[in-house]
N, C-alpha and C. Protein backbone atom coordinates (compact mmCIF):
# COMPACT_ATOMS: atom_id res chain seq x y z
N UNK A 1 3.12 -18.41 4.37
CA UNK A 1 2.86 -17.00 4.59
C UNK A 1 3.92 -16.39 5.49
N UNK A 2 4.07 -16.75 6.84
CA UNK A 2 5.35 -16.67 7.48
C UNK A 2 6.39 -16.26 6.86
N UNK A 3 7.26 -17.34 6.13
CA UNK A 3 8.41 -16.73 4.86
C UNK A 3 8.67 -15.69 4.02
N UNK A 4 7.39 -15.11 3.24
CA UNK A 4 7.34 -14.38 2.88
C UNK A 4 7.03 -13.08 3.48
N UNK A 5 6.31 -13.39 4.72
CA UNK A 5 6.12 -12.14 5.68
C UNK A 5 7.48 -11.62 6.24
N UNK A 6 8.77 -12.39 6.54
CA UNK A 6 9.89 -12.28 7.04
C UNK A 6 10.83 -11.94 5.90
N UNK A 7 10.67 -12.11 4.38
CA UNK A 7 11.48 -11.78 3.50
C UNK A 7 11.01 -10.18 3.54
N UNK A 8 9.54 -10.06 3.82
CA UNK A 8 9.35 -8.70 3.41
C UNK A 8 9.42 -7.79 4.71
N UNK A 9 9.67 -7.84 5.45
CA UNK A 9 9.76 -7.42 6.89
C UNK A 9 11.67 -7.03 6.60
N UNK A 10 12.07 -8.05 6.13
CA UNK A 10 13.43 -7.35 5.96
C UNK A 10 13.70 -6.33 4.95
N UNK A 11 13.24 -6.26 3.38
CA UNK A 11 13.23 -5.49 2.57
C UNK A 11 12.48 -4.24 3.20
N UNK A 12 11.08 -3.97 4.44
CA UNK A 12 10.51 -3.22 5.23
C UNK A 12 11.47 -2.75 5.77
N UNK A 13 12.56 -3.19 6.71
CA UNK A 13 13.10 -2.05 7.19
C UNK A 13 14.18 -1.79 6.48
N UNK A 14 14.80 -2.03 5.20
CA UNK A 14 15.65 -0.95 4.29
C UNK A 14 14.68 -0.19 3.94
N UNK A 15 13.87 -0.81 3.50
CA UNK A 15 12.83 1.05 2.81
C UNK A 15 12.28 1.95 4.07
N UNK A 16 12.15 1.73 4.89
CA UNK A 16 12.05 1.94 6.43
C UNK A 16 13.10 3.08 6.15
N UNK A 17 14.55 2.63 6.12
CA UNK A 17 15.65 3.55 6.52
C UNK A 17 15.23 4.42 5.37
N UNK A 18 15.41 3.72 4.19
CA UNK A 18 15.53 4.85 2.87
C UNK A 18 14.33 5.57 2.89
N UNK A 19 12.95 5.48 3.46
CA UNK A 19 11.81 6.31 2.72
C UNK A 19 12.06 7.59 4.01
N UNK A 20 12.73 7.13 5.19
CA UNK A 20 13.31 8.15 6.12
C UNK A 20 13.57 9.44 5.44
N UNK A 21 15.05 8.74 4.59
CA UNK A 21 15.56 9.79 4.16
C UNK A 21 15.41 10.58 3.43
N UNK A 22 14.62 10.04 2.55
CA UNK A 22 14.49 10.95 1.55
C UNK A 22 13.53 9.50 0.30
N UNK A 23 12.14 10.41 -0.12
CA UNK A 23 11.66 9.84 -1.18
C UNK A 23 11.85 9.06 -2.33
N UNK A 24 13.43 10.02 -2.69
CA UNK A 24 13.76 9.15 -4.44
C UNK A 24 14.77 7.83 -4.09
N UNK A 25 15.32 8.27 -2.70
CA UNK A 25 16.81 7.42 -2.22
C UNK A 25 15.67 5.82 -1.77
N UNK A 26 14.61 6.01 -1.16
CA UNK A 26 13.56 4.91 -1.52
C UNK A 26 13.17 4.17 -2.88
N UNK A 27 13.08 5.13 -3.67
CA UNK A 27 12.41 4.63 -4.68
C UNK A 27 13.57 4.19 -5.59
N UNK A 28 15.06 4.73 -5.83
CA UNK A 28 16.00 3.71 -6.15
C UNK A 28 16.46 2.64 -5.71
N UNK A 29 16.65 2.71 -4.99
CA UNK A 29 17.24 1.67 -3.70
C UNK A 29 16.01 0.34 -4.19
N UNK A 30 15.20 0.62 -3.93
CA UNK A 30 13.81 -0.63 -4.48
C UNK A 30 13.93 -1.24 -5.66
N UNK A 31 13.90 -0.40 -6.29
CA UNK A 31 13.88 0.05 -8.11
C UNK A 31 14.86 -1.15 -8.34
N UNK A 32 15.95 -1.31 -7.98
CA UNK A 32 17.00 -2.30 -8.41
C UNK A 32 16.64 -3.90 -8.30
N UNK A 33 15.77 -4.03 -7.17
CA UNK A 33 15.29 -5.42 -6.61
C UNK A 33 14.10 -5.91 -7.84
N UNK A 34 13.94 -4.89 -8.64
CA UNK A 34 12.45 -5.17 -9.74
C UNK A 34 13.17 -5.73 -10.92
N UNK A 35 12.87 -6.77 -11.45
CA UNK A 35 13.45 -7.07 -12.21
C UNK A 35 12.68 -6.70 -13.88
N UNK A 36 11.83 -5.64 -13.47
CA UNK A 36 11.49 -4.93 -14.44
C UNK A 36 11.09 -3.40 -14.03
N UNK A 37 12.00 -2.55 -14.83
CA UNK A 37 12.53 -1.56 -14.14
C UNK A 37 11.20 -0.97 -14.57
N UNK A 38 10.77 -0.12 -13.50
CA UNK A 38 9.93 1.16 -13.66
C UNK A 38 10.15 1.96 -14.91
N UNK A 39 11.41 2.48 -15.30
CA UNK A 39 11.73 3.11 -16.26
C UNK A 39 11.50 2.85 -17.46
N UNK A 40 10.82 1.22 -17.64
CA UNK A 40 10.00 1.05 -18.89
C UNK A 40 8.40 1.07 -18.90
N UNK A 41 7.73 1.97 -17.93
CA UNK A 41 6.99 1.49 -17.77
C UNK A 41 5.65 1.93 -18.85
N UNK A 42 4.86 0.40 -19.01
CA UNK A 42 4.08 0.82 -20.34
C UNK A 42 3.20 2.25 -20.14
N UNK A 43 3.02 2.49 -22.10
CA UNK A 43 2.11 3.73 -21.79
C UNK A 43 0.73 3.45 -21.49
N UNK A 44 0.39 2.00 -21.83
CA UNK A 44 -1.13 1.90 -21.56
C UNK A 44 -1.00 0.95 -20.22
N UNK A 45 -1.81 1.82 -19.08
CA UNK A 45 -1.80 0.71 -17.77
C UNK A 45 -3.44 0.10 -18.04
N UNK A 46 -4.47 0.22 -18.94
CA UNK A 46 -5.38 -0.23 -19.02
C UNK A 46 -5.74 -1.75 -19.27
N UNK A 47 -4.61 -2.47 -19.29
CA UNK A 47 -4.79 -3.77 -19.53
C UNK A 47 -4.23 -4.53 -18.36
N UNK A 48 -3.93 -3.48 -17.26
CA UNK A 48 -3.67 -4.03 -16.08
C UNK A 48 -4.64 -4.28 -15.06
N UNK A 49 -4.60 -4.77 -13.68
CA UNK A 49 -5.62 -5.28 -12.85
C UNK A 49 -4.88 -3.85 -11.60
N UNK A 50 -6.25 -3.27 -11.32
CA UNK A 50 -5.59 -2.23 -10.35
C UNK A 50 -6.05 -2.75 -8.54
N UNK A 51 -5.42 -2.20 -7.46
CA UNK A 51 -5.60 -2.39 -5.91
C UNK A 51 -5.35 -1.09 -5.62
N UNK A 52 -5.77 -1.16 -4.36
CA UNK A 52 -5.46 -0.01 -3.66
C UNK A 52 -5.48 0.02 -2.18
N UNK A 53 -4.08 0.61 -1.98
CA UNK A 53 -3.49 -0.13 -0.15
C UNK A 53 -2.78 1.26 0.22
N UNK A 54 -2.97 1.65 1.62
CA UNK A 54 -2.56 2.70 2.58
C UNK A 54 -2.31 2.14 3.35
N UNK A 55 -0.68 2.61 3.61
CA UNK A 55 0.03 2.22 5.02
C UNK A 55 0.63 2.99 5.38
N UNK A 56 0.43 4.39 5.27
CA UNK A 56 1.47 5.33 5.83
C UNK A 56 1.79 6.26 4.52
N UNK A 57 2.62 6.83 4.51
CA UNK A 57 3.81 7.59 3.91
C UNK A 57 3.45 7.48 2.71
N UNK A 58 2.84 7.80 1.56
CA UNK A 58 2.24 7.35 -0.05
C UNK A 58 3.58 6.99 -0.41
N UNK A 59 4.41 7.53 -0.33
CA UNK A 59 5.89 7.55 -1.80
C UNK A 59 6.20 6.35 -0.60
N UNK A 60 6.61 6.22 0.21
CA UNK A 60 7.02 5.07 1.18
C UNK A 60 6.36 3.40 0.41
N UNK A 61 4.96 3.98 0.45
CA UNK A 61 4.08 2.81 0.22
C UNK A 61 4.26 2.84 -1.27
N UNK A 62 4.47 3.25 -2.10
CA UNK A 62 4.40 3.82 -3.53
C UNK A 62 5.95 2.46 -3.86
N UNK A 63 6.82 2.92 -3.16
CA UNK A 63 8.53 2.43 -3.69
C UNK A 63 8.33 1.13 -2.83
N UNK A 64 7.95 0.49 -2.33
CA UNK A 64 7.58 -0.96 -1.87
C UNK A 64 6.76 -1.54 -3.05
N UNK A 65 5.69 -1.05 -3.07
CA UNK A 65 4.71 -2.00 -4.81
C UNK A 65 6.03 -1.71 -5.98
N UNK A 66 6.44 -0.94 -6.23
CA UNK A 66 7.53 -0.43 -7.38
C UNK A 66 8.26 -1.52 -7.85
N UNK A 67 8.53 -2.56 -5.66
CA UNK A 67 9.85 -3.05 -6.20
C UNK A 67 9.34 -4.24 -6.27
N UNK A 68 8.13 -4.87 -6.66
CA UNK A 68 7.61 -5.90 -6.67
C UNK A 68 7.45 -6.11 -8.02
N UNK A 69 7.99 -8.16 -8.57
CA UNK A 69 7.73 -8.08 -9.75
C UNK A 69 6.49 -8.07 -10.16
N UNK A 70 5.68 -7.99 -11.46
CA UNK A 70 4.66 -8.15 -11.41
C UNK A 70 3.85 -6.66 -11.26
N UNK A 71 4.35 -6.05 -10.16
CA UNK A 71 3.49 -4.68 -10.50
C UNK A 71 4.30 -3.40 -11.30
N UNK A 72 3.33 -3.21 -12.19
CA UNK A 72 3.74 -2.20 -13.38
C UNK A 72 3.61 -0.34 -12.66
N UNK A 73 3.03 0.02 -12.32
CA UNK A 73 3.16 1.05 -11.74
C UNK A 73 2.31 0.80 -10.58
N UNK A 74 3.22 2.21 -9.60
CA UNK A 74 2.47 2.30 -7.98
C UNK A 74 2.28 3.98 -8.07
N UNK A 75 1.05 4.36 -8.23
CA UNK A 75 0.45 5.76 -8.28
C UNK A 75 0.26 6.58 -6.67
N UNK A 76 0.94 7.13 -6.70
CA UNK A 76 0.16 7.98 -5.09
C UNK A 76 -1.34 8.86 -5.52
N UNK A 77 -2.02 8.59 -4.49
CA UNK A 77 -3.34 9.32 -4.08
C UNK A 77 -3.64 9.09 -2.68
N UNK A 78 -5.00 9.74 -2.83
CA UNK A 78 -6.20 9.74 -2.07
C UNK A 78 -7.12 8.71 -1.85
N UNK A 79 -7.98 8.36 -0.62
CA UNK A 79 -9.12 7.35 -0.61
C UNK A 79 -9.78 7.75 0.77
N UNK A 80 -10.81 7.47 0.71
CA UNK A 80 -11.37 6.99 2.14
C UNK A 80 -12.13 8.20 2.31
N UNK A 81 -11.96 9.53 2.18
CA UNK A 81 -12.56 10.26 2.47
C UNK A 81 -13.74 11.14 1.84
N UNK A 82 -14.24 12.61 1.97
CA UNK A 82 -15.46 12.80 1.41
C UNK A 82 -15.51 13.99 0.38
N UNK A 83 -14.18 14.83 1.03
CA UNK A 83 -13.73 16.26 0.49
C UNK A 83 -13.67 15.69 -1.35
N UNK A 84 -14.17 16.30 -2.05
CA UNK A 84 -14.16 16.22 -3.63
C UNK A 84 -12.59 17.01 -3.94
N UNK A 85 -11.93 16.16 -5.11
CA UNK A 85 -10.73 16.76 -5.50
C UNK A 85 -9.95 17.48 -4.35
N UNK A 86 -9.65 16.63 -3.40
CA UNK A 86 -8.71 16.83 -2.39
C UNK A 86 -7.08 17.24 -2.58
N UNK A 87 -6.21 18.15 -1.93
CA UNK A 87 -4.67 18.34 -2.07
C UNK A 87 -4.21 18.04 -1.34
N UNK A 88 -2.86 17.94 -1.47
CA UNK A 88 -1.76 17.32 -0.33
C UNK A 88 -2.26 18.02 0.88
N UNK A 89 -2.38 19.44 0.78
CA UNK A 89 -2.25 20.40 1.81
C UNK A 89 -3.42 19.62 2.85
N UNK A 90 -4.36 19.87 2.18
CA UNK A 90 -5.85 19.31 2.83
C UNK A 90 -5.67 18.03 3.76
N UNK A 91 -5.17 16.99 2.80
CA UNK A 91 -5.23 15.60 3.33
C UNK A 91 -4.30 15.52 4.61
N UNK A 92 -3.19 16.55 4.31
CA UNK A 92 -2.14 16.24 5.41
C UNK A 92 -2.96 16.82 6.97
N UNK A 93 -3.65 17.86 6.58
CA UNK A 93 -4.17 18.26 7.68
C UNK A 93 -5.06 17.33 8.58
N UNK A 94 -5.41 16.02 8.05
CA UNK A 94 -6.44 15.28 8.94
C UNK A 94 -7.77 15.65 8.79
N UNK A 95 -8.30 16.67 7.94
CA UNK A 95 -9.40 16.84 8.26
C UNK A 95 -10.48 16.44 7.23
N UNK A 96 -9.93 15.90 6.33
CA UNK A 96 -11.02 15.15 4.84
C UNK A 96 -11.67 13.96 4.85
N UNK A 97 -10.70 12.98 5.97
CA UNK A 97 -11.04 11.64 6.09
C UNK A 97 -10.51 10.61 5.21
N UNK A 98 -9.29 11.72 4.04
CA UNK A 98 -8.87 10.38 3.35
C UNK A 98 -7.98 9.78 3.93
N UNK A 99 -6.59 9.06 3.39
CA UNK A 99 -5.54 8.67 4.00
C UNK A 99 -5.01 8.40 2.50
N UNK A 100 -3.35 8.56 2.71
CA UNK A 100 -2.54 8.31 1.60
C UNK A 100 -3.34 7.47 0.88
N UNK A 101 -2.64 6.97 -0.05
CA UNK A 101 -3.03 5.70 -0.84
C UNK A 101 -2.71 5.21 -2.03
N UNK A 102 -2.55 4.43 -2.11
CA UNK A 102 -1.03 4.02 -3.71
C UNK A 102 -2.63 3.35 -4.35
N UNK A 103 -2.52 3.66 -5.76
CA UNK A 103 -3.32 3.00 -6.62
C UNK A 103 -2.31 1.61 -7.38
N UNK A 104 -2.51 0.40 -7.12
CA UNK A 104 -1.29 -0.31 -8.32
C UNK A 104 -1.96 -0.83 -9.42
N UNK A 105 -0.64 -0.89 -10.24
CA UNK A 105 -1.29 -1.75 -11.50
C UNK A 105 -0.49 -2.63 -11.62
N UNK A 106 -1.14 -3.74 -11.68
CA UNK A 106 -0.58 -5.30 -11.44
C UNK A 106 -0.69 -6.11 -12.40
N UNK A 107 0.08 -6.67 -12.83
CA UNK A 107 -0.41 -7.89 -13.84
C UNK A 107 -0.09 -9.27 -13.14
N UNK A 108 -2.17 -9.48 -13.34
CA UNK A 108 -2.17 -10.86 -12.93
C UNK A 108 -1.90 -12.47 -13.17
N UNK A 109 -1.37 -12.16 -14.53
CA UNK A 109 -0.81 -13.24 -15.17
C UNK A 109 0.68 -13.37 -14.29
N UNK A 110 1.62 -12.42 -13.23
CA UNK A 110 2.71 -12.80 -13.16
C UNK A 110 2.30 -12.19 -11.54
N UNK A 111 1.71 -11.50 -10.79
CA UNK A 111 1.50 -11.27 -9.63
C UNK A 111 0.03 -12.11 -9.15
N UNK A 112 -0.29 -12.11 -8.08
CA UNK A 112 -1.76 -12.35 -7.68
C UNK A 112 -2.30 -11.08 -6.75
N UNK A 113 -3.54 -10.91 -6.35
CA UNK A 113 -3.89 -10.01 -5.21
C UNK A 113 -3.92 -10.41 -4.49
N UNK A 114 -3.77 -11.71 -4.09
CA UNK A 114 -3.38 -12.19 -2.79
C UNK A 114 -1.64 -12.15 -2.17
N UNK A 115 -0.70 -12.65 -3.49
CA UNK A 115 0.60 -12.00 -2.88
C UNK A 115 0.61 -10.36 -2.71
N UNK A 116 -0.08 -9.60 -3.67
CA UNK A 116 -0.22 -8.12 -2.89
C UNK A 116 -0.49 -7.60 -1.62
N UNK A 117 -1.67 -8.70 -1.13
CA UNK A 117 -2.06 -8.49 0.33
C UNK A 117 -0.54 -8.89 1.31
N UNK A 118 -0.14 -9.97 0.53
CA UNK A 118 1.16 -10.37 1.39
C UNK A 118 1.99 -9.18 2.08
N UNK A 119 2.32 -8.71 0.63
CA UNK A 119 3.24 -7.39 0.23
C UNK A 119 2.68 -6.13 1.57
N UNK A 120 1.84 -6.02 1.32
CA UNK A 120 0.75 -4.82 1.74
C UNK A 120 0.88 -5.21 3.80
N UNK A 121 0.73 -6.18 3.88
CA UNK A 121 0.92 -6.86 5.49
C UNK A 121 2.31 -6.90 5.91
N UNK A 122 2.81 -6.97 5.01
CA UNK A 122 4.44 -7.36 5.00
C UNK A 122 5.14 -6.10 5.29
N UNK A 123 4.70 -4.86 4.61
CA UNK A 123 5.41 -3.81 4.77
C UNK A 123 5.17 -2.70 5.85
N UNK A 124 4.18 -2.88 6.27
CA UNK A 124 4.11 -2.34 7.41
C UNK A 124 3.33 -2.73 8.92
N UNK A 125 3.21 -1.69 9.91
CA UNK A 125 3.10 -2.77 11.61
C UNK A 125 0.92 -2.12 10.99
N UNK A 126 0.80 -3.45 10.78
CA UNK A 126 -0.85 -3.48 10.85
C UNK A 126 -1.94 -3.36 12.15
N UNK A 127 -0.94 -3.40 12.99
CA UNK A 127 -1.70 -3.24 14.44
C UNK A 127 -1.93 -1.87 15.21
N UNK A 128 -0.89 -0.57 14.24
CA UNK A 128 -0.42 0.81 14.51
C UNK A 128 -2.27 1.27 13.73
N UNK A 129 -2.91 1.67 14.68
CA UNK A 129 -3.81 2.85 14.41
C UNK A 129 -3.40 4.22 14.06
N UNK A 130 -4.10 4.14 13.10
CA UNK A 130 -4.17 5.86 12.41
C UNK A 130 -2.29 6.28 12.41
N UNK A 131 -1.65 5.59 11.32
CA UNK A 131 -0.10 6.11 11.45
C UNK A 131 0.79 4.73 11.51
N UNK A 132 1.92 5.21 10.82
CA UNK A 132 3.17 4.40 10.28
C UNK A 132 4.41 5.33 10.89
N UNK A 133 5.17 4.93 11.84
CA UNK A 133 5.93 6.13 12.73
C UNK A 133 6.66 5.90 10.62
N UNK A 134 7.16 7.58 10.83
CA UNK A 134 6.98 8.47 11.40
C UNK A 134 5.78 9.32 11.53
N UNK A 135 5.06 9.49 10.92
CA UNK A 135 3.65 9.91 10.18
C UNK A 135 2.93 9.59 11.34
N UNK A 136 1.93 10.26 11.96
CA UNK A 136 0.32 9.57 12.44
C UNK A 136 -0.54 10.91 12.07
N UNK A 137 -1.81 10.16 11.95
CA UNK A 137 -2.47 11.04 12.16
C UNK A 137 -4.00 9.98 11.04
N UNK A 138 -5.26 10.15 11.03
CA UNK A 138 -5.89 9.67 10.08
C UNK A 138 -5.28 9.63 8.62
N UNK A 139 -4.61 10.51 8.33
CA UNK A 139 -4.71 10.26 7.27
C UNK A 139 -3.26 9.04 6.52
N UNK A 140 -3.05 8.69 7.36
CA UNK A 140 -1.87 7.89 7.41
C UNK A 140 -2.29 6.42 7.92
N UNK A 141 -3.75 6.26 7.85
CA UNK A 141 -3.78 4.95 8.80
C UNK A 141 -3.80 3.73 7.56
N UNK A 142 -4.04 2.43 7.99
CA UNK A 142 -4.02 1.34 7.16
C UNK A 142 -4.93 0.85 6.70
N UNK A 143 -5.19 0.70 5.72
CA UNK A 143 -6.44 0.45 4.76
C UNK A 143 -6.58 -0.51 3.64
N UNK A 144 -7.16 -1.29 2.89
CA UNK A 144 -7.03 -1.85 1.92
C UNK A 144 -8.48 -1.01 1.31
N UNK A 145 -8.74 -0.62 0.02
CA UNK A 145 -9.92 -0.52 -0.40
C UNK A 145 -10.40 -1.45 -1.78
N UNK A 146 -11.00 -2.09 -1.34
CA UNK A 146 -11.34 -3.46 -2.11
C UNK A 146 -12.54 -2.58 -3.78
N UNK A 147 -12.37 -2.89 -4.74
CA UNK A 147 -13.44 -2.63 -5.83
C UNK A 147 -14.57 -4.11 -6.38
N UNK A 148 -14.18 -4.82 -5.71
CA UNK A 148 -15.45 -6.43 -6.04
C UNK A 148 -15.45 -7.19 -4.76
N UNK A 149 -16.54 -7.61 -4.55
CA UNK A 149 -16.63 -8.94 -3.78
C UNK A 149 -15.17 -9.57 -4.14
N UNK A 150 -14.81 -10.37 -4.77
CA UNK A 150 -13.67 -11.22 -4.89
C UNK A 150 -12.58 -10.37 -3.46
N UNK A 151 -12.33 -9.26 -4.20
CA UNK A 151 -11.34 -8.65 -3.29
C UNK A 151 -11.46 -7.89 -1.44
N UNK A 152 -12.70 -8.41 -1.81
CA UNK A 152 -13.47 -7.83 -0.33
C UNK A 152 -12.99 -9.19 0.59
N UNK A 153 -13.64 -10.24 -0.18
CA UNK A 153 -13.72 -11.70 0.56
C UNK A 153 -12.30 -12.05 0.89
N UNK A 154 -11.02 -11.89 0.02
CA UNK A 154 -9.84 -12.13 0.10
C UNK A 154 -9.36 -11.14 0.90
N UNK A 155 -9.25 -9.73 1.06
CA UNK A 155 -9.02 -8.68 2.21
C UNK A 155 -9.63 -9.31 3.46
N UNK A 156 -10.88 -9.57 3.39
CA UNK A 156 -11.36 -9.88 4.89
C UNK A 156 -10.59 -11.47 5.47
N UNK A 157 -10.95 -12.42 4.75
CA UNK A 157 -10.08 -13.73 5.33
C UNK A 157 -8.57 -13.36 5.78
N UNK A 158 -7.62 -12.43 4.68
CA UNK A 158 -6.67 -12.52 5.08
C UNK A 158 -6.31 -11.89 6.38
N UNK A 159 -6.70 -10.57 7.05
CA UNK A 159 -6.93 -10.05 7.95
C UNK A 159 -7.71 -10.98 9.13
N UNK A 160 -8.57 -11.84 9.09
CA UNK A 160 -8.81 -12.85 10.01
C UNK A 160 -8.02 -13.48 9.81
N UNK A 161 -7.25 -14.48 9.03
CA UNK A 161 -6.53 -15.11 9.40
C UNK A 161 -5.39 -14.63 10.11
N UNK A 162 -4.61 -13.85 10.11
CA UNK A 162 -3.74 -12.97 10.32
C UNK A 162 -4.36 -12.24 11.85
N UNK A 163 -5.18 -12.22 12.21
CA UNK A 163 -5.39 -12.09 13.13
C UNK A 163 -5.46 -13.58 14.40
N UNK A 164 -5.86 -14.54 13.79
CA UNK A 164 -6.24 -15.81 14.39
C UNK A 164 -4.91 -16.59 14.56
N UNK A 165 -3.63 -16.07 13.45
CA UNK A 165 -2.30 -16.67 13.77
C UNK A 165 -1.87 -16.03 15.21
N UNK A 166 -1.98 -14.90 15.62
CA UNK A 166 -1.55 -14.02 16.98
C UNK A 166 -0.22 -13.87 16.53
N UNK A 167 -0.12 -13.86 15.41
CA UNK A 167 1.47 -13.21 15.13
C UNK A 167 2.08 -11.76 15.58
N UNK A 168 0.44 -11.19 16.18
CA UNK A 168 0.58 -9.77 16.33
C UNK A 168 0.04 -10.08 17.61
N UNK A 169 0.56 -9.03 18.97
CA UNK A 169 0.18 -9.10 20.34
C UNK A 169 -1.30 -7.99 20.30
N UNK A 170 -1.49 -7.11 19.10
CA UNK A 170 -2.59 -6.41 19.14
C UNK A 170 -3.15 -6.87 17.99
N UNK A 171 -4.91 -6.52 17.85
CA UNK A 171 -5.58 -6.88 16.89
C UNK A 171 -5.08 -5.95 15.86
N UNK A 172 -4.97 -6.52 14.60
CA UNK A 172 -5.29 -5.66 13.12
C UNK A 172 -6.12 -4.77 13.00
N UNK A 173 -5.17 -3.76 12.89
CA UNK A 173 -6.32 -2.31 12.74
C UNK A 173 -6.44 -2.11 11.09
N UNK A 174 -6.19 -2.60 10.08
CA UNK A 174 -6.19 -2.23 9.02
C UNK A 174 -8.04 -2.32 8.27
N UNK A 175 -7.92 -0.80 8.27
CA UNK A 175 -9.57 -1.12 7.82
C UNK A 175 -9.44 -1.37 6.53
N UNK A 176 -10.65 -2.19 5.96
CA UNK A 176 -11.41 -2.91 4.69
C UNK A 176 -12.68 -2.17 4.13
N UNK A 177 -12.46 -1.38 3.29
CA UNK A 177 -14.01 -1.06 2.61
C UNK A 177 -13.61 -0.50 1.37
N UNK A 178 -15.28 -0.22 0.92
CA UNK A 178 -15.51 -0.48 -0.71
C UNK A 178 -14.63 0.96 -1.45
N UNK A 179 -13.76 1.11 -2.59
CA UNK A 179 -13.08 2.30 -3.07
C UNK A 179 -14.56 3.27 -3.45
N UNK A 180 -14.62 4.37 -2.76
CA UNK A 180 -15.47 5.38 -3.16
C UNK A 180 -14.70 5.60 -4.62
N UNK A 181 -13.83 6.49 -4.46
CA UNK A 181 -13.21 7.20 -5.46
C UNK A 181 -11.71 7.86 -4.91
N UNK A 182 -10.30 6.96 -5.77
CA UNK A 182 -9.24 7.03 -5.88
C UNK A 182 -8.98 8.39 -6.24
N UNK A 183 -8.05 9.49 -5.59
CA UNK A 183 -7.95 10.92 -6.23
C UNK A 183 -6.70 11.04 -6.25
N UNK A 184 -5.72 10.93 -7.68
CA UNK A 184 -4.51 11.44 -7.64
C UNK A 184 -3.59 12.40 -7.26
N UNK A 185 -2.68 12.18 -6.16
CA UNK A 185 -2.11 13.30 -5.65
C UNK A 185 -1.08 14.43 -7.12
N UNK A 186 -2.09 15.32 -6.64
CA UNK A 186 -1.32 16.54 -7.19
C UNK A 186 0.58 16.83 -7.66
């Protein structure tokens, strides 16, 4: 776990620099490391296995899953909160309760949801409440939202374990709960 936490901690801070600058200069820059380019990406994602992870910045978090093999698309939205058919405008304000949130579609024949969690720990500081500098605020905080037991049980161990290594000088703030309802950003 280590290894791969440090491979992705380095690819973290190039997209770090690039999601700085600018959204698309992220999402190319990534795009190249996939050895299956986004630009084919199928028309039916229904035969894929979907997750859903907030760490900040959606297009930030969006061009990190992108550049992973194995995942077929990384969707920006909504989660967590209560406001029905929520907008950028809304969410940015803090006051809905959602927080960014990339929907992926993964295929599990060549990814797992457990290297996703990797991915998902890997790319950003899990111990930062409510916010990913540059961003804070709720709606920016860290989240996994699990849709089965399976993925509940695997979110929660990995987060204890990960807490029980002390790899981090603060506890894991990344909250765990059930997907109400995923809302595609506008």
């Amino acid at each position: 776990m280590k290894s791969t936490i440090f491979i992705l901690l380095l690819s973290f801070s190039f997209y770090s620099m690039s999601c700085n600058t600018s959204q698309s200069s992220a999402k190319n820059a990534l795009n190249n490391t996939n050895e299956t380019p986004n630009s084919n990406k199928p028309t039916d994602l229904g035969t894929y296995q979907k997750a859903y992870f907030a760490s900040g910045c959606f297009w930030c978090v969006e061009a990190v899953f992108e550049s992973v093999k194995g995942v077929k698309e990384a969707v920006s939205g909504y989660a967590g909160g209560n406001e029905q058919n929520p907008t950028y405008a809304q969410v940015g304000s803090g006051q809905t309760g959602h927080t960014e949130t990339v929907e992926v579609y993964y295929d599990s024949t060549i990814i797992s949801y457990e290297t996703l969690l990797d991915v998902f720990y890997g790319s950003h500081n899990p111990t930062t409440v409510n916010g990913q500098y540059p961003d804070f605020g709720t709606q920016y905080r860290s989240a996994i939202f699990y849709t089965n037991s399976r993925e509940k049980k695997l979110a929660e161990a990995y987060k204890k374990e990960l807490n029980e290594s002390k790899e981090y000088i603060k506890p894991i703030a990344t909250e765990i709960s059930k997907l109400k309802k995923f809302w595609k950003a506008e």
